[in-house]
N, C-alpha and C. Protein backbone atom coordinates (compact mmCIF):
# COMPACT_ATOMS: atom_id res chain seq x y z
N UNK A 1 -3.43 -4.37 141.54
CA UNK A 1 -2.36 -5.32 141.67
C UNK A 1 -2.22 -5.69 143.14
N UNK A 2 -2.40 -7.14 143.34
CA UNK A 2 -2.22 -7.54 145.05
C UNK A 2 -0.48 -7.49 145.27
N UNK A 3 -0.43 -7.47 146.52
CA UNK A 3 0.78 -7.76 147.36
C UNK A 3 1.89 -8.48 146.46
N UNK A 4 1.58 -9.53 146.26
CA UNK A 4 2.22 -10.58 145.89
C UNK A 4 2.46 -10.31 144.32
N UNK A 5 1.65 -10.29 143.85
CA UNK A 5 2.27 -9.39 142.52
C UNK A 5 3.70 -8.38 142.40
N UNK A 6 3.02 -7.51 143.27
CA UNK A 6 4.39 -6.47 143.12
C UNK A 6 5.39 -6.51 144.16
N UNK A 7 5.33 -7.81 144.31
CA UNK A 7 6.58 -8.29 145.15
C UNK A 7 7.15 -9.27 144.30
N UNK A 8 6.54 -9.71 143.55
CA UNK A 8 7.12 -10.73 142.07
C UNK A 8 7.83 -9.43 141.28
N UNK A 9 7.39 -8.38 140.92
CA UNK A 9 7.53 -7.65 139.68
C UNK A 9 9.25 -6.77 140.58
N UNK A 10 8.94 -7.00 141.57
CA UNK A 10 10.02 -6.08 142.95
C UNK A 10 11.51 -6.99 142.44
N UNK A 11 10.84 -8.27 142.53
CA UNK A 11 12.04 -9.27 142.83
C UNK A 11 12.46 -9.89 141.34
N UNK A 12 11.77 -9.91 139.99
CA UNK A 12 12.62 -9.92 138.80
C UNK A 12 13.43 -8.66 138.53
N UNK A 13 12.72 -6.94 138.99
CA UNK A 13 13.48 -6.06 138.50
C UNK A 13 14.80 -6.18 139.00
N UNK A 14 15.29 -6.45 140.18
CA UNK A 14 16.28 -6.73 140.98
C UNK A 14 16.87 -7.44 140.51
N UNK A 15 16.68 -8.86 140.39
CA UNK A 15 17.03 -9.79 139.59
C UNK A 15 17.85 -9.72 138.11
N UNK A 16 16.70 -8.77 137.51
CA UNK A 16 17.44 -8.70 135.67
C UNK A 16 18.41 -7.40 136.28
N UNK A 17 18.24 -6.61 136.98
CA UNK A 17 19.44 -5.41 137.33
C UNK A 17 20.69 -6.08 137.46
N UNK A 18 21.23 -7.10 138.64
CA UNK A 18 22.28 -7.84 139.07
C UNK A 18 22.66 -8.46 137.73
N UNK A 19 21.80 -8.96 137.21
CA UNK A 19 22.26 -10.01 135.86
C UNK A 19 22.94 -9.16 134.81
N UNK A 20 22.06 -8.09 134.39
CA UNK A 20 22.69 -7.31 133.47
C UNK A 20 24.01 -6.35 133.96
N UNK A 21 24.13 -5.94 134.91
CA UNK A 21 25.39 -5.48 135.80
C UNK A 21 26.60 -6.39 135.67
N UNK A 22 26.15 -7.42 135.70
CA UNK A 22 27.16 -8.64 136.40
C UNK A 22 27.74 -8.64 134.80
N UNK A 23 26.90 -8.85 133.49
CA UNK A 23 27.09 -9.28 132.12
C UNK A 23 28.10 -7.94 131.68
N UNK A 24 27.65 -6.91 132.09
CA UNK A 24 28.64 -5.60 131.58
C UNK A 24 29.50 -5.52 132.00
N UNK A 25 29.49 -5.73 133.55
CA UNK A 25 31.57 -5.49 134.31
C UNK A 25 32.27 -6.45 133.41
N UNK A 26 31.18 -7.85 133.39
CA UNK A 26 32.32 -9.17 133.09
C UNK A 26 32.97 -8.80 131.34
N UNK A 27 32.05 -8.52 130.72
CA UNK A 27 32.72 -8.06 129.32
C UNK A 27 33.00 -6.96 129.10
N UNK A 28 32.71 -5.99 130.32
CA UNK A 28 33.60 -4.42 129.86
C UNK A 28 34.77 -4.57 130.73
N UNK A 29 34.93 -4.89 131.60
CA UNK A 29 36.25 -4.59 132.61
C UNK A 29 37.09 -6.03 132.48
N UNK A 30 36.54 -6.83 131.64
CA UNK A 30 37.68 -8.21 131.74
C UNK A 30 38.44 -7.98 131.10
N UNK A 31 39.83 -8.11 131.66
CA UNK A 31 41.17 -7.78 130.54
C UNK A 31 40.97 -9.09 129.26
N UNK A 32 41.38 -8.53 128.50
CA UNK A 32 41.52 -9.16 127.36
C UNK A 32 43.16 -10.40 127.44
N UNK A 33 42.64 -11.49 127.31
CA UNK A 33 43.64 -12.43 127.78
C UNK A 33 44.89 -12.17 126.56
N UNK A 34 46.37 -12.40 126.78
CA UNK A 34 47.15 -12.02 125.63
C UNK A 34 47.20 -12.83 124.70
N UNK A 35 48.18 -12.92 123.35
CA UNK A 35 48.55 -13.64 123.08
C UNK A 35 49.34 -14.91 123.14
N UNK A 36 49.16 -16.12 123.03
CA UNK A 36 50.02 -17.36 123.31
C UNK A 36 51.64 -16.61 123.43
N UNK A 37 52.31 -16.86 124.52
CA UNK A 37 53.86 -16.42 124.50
C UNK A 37 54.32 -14.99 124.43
N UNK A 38 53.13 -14.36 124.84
CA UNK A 38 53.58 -13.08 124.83
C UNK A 38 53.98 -12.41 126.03
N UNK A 39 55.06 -11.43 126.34
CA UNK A 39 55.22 -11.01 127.45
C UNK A 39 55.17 -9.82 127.55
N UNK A 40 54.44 -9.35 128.71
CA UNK A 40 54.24 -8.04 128.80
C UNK A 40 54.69 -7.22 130.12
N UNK A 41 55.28 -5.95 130.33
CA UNK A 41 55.34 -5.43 130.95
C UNK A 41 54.80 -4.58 132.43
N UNK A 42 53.99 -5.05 133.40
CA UNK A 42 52.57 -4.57 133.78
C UNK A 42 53.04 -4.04 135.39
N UNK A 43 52.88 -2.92 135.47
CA UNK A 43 53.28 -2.57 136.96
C UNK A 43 54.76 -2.79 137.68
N UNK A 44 55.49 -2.63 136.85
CA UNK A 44 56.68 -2.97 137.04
C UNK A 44 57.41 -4.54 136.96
N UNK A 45 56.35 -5.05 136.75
CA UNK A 45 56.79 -6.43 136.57
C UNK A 45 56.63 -7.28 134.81
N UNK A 46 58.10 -8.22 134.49
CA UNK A 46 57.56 -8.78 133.17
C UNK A 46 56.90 -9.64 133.90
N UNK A 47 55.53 -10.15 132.84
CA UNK A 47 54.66 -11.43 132.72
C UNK A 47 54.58 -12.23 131.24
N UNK A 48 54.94 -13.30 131.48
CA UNK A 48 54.73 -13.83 130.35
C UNK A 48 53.73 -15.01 130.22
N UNK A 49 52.82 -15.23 128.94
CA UNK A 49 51.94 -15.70 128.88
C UNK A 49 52.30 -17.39 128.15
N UNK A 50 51.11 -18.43 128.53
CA UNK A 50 51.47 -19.94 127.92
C UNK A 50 50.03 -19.95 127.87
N UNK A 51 49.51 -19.83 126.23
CA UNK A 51 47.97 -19.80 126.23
C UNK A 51 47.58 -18.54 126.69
N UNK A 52 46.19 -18.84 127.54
CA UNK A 52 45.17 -17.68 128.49
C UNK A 52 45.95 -17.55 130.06
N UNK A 53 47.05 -18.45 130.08
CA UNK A 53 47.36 -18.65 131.94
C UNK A 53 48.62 -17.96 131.60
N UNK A 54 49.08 -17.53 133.04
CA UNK A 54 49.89 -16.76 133.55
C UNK A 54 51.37 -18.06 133.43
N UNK A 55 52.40 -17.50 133.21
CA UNK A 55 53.49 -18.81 132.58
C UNK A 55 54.59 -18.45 133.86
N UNK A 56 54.97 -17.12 134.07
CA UNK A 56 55.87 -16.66 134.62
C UNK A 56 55.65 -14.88 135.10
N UNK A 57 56.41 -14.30 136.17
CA UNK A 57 56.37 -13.27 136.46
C UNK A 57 57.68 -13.05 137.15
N UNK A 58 58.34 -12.35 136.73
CA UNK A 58 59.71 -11.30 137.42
C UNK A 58 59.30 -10.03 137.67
N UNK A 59 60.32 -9.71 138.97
CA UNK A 59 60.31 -8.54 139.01
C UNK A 59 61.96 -8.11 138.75
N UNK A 60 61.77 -7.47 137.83
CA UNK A 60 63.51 -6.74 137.59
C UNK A 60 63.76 -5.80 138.53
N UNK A 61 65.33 -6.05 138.76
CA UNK A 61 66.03 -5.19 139.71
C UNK A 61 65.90 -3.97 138.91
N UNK A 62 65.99 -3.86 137.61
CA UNK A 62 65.91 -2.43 137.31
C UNK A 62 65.86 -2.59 135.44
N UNK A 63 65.17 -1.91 134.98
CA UNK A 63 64.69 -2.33 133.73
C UNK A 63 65.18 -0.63 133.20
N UNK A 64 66.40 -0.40 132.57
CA UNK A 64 66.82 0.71 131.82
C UNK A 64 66.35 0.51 129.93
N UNK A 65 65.84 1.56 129.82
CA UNK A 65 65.58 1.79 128.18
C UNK A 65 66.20 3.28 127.04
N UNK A 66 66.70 2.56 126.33
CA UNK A 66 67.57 3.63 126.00
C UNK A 66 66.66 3.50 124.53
N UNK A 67 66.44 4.62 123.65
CA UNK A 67 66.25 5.00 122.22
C UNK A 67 67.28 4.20 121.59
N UNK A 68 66.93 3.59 120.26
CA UNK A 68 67.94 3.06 119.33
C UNK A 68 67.48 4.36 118.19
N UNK A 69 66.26 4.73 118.30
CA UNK A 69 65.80 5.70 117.24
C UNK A 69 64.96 5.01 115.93
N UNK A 70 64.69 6.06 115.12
CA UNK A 70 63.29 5.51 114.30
C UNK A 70 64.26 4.62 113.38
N UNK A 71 63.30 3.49 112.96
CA UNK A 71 63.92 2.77 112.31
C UNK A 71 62.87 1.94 110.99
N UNK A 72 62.77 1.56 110.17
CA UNK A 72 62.18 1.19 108.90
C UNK A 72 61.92 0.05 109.31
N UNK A 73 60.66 -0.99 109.29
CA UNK A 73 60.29 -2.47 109.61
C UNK A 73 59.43 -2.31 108.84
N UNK A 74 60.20 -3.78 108.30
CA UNK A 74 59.32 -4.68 107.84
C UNK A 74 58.67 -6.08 108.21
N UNK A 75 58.21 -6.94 107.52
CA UNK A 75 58.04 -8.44 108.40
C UNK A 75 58.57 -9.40 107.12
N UNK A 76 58.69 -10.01 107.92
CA UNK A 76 58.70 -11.51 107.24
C UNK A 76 58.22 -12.90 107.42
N UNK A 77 57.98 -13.80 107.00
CA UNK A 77 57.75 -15.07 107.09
C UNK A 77 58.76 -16.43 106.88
N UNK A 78 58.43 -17.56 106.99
CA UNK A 78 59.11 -18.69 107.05
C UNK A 78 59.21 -19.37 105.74
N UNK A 79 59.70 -18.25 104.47
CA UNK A 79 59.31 -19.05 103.55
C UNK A 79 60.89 -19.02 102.78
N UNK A 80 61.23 -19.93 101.72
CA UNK A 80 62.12 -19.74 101.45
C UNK A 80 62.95 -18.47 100.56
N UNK A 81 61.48 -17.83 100.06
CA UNK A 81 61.87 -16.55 99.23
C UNK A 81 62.47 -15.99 99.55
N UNK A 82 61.74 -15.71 100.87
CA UNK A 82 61.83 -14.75 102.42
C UNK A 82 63.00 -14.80 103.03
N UNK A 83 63.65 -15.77 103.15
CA UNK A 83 64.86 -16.22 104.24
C UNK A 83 65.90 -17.11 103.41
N UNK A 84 66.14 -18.25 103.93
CA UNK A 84 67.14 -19.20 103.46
C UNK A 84 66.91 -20.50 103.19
N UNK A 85 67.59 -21.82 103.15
CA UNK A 85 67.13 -22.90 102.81
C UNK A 85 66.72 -23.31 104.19
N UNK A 86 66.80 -22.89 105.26
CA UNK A 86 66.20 -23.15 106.65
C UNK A 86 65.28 -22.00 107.09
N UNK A 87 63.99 -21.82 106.61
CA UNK A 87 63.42 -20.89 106.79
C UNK A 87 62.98 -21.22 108.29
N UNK A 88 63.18 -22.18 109.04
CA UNK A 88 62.37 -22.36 110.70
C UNK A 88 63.17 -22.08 111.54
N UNK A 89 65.01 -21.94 110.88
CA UNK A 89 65.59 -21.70 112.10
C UNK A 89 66.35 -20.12 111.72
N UNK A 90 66.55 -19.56 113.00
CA UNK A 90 67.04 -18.23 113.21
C UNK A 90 68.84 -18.03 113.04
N UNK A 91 68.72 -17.14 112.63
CA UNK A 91 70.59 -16.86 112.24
C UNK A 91 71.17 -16.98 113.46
N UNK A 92 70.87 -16.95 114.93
CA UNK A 92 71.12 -17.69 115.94
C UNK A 92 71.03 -18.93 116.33
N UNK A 93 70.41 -19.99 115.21
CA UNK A 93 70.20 -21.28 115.28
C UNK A 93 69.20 -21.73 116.50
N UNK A 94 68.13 -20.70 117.05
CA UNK A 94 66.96 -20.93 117.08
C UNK A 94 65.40 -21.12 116.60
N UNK A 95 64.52 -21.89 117.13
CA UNK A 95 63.40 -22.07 116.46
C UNK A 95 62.49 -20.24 116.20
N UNK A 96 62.26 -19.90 114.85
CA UNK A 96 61.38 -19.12 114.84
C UNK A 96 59.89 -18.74 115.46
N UNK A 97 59.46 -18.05 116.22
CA UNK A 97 58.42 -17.72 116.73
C UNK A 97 57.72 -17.07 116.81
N UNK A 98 56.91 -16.11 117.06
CA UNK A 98 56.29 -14.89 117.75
C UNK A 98 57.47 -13.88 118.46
N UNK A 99 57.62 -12.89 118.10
CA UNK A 99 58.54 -11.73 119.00
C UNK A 99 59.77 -11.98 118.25
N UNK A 100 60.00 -12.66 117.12
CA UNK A 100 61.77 -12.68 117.04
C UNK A 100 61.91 -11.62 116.07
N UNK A 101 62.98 -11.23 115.62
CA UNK A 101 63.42 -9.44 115.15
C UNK A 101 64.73 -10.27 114.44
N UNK A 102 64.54 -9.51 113.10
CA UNK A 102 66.06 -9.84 112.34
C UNK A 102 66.35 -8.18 112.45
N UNK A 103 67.60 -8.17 112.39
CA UNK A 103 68.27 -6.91 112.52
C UNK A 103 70.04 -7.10 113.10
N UNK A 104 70.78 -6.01 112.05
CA UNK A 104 71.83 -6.75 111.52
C UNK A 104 73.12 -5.67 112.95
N UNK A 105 72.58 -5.22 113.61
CA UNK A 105 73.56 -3.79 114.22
C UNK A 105 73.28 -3.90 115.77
N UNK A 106 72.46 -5.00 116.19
CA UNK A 106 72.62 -5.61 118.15
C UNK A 106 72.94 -7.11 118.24
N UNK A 107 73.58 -7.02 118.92
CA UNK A 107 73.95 -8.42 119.24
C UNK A 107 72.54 -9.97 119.73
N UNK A 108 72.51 -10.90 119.28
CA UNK A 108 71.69 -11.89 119.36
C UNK A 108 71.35 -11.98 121.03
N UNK A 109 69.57 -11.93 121.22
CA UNK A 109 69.77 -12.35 122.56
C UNK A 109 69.51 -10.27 122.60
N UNK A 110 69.37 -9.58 122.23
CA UNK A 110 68.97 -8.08 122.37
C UNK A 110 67.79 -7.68 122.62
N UNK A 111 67.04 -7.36 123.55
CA UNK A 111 65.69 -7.32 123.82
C UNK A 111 64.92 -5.82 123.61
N UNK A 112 64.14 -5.97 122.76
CA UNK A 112 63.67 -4.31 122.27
C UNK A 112 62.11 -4.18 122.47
N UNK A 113 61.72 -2.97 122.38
CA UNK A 113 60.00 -2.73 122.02
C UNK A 113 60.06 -1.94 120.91
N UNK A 114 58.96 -2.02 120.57
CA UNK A 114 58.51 -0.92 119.45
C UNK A 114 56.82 -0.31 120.20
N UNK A 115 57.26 0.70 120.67
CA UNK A 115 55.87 1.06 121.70
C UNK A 115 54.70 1.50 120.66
N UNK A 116 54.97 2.08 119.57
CA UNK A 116 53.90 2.67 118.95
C UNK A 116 52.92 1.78 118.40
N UNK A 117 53.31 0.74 117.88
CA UNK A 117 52.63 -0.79 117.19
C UNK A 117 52.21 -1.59 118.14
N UNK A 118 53.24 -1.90 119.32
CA UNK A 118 52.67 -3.01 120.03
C UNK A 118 53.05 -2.86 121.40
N UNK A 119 52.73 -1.78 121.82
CA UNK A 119 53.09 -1.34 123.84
C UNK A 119 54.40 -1.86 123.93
N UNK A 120 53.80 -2.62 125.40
CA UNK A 120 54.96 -2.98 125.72
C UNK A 120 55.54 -4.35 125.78
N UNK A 121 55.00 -5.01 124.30
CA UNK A 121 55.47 -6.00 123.80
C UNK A 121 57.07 -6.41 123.77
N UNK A 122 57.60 -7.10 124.22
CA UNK A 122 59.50 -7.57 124.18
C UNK A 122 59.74 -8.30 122.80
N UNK A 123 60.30 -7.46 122.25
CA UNK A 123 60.87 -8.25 120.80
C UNK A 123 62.44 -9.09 121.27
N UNK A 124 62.63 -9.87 120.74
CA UNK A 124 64.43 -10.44 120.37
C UNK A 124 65.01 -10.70 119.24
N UNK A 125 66.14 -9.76 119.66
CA UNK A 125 66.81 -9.96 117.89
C UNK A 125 67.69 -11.67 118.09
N UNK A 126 67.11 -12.34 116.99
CA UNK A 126 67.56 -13.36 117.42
C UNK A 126 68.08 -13.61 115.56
N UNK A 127 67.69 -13.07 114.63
CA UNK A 127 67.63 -13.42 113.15
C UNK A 127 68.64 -12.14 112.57
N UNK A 128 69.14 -12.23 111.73
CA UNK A 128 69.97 -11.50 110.76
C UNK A 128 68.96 -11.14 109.17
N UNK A 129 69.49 -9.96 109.08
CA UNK A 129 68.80 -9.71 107.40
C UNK A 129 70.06 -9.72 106.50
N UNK A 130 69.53 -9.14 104.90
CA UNK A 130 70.56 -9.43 104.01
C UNK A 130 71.36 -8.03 104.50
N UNK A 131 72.83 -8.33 103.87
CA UNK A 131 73.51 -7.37 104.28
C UNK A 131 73.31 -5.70 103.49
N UNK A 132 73.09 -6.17 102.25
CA UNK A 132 72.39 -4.64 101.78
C UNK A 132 71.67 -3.48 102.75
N UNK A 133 70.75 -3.95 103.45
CA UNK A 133 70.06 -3.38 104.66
C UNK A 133 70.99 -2.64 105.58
N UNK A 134 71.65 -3.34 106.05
CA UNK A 134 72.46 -2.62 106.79
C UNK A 134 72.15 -2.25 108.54
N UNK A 135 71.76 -1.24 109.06
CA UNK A 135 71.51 -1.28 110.07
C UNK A 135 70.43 -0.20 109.81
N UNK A 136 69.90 -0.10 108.54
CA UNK A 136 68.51 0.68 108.03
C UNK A 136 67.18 0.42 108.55
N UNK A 137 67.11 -1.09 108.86
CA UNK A 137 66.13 -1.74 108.44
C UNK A 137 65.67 -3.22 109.71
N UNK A 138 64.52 -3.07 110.35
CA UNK A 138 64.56 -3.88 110.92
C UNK A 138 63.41 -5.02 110.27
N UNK A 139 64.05 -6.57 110.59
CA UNK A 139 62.46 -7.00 110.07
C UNK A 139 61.82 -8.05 111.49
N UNK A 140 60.45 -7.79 111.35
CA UNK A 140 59.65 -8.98 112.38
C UNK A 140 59.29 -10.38 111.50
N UNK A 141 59.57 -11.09 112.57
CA UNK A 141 58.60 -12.26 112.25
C UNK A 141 57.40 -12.43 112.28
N UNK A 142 56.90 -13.20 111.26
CA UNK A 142 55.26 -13.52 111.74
C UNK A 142 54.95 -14.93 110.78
N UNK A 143 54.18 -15.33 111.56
CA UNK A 143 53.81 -17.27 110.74
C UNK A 143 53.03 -16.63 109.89
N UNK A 144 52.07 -15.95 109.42
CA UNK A 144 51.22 -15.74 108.53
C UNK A 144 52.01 -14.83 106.77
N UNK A 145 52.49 -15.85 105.74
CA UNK A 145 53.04 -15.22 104.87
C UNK A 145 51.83 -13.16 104.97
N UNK A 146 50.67 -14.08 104.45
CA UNK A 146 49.68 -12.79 103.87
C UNK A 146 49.73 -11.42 105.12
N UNK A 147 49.50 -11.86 106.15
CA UNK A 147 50.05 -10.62 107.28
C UNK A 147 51.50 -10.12 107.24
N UNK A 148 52.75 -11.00 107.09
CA UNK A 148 53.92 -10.12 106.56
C UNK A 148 53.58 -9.09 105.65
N UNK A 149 52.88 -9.60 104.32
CA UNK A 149 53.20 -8.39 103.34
C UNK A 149 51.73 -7.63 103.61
N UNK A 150 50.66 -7.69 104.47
CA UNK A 150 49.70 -6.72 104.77
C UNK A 150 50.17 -5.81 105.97
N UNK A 151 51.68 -6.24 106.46
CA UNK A 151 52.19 -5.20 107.82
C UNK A 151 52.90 -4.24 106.54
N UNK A 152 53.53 -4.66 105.41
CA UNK A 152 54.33 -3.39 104.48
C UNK A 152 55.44 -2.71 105.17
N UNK A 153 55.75 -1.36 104.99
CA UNK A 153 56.35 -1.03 105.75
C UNK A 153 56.38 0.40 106.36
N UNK A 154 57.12 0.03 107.59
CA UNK A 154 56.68 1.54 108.59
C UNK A 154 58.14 2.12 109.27
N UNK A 155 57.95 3.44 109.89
CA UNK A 155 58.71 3.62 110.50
C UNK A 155 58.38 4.21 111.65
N UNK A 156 59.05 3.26 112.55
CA UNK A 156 58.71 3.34 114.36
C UNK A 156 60.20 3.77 115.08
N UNK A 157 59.80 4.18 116.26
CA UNK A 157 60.85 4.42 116.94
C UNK A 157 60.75 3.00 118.13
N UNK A 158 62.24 2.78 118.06
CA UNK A 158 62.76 1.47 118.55
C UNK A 158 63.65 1.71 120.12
N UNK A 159 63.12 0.91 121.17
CA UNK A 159 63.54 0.97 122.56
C UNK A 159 64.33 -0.30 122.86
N UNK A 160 65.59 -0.32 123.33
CA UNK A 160 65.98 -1.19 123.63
C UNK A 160 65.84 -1.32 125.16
N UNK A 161 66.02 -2.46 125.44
CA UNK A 161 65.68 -2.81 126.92
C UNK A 161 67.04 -3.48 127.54
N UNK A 162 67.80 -2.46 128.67
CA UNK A 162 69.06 -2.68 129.39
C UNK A 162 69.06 -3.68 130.28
């Protein structure tokens, strides 16, 4: 093998090394972008998401969390079975979304997690359930009827956020 040969064979190994390096950090160490509107908790700061881009960032003067304790969830959807003759708007007379929480025992505008299901996802109780429930029972929203009744039901312990 001349010179020039194994100075070709020198300079692809190098070459496919950087490439394949470069291909593994980028899909092992790239955070996984969130969900549309989701906000998350990260280093002391909330972030909330619009799409793949960064929407907003606070830093709270002081973020207290107190136990509400385990509690029974279920989900629901926007349908009329499900809810009322306004299945899009919330017993607070907001638009339904991603993160909203019916639950009949915090006041509207109540900001919670459920760490075991979804970190440090921010729920809002913004919706009411039937009164039978009571303060037994929490339910989530979700646009997908078939994912409401494939979430069923669980029991998580519930954090409210001061």
């Amino acid at each position: 093998m001349n010179t020039l040969t194994k100075l070709i064979l020198i300079f692809l190994s190098i070459a496919l090394f950087v490439f394949w390096g470069y291909m593994i950090a980028k899909f092992v160490f790239m955070p996984i972008p969130p969900e549309n509107g989701q906000i998350e908790l990260k280093e002391g700061m909330l972030i909330a998401y619009q799409g793949n881009s960064l929407k907003a960032s606070v830093i709270p003067a002081e973020i207290r969390v107190e136990t509400l304790g385990v509690k029974v969830l279920t989900a629901y959807s926007s349908t009329p079975e499900q809810t009322d003759s306004t299945p899009f708007i919330t017993a607070s007379m907001t638009q339904v979304r991603d993160g909203i929480v019916a639950y009949n025992c915090l006041p509207f505008g109540t900001k919670i997690r459920i760490p075991e299901l979804f970190g440090y996802k921010i729920f809002v109780v913004e919706d009411r359930m039937a009164e039978k429930w009571g303060c037994s029972r929490m339910d989530l929203w979700m646009a997908d009827t078939k994912e409401a009744l494939e979430f069923g039901i669980k029991k998580e312990m519930i954090e409210i956020l001061k």
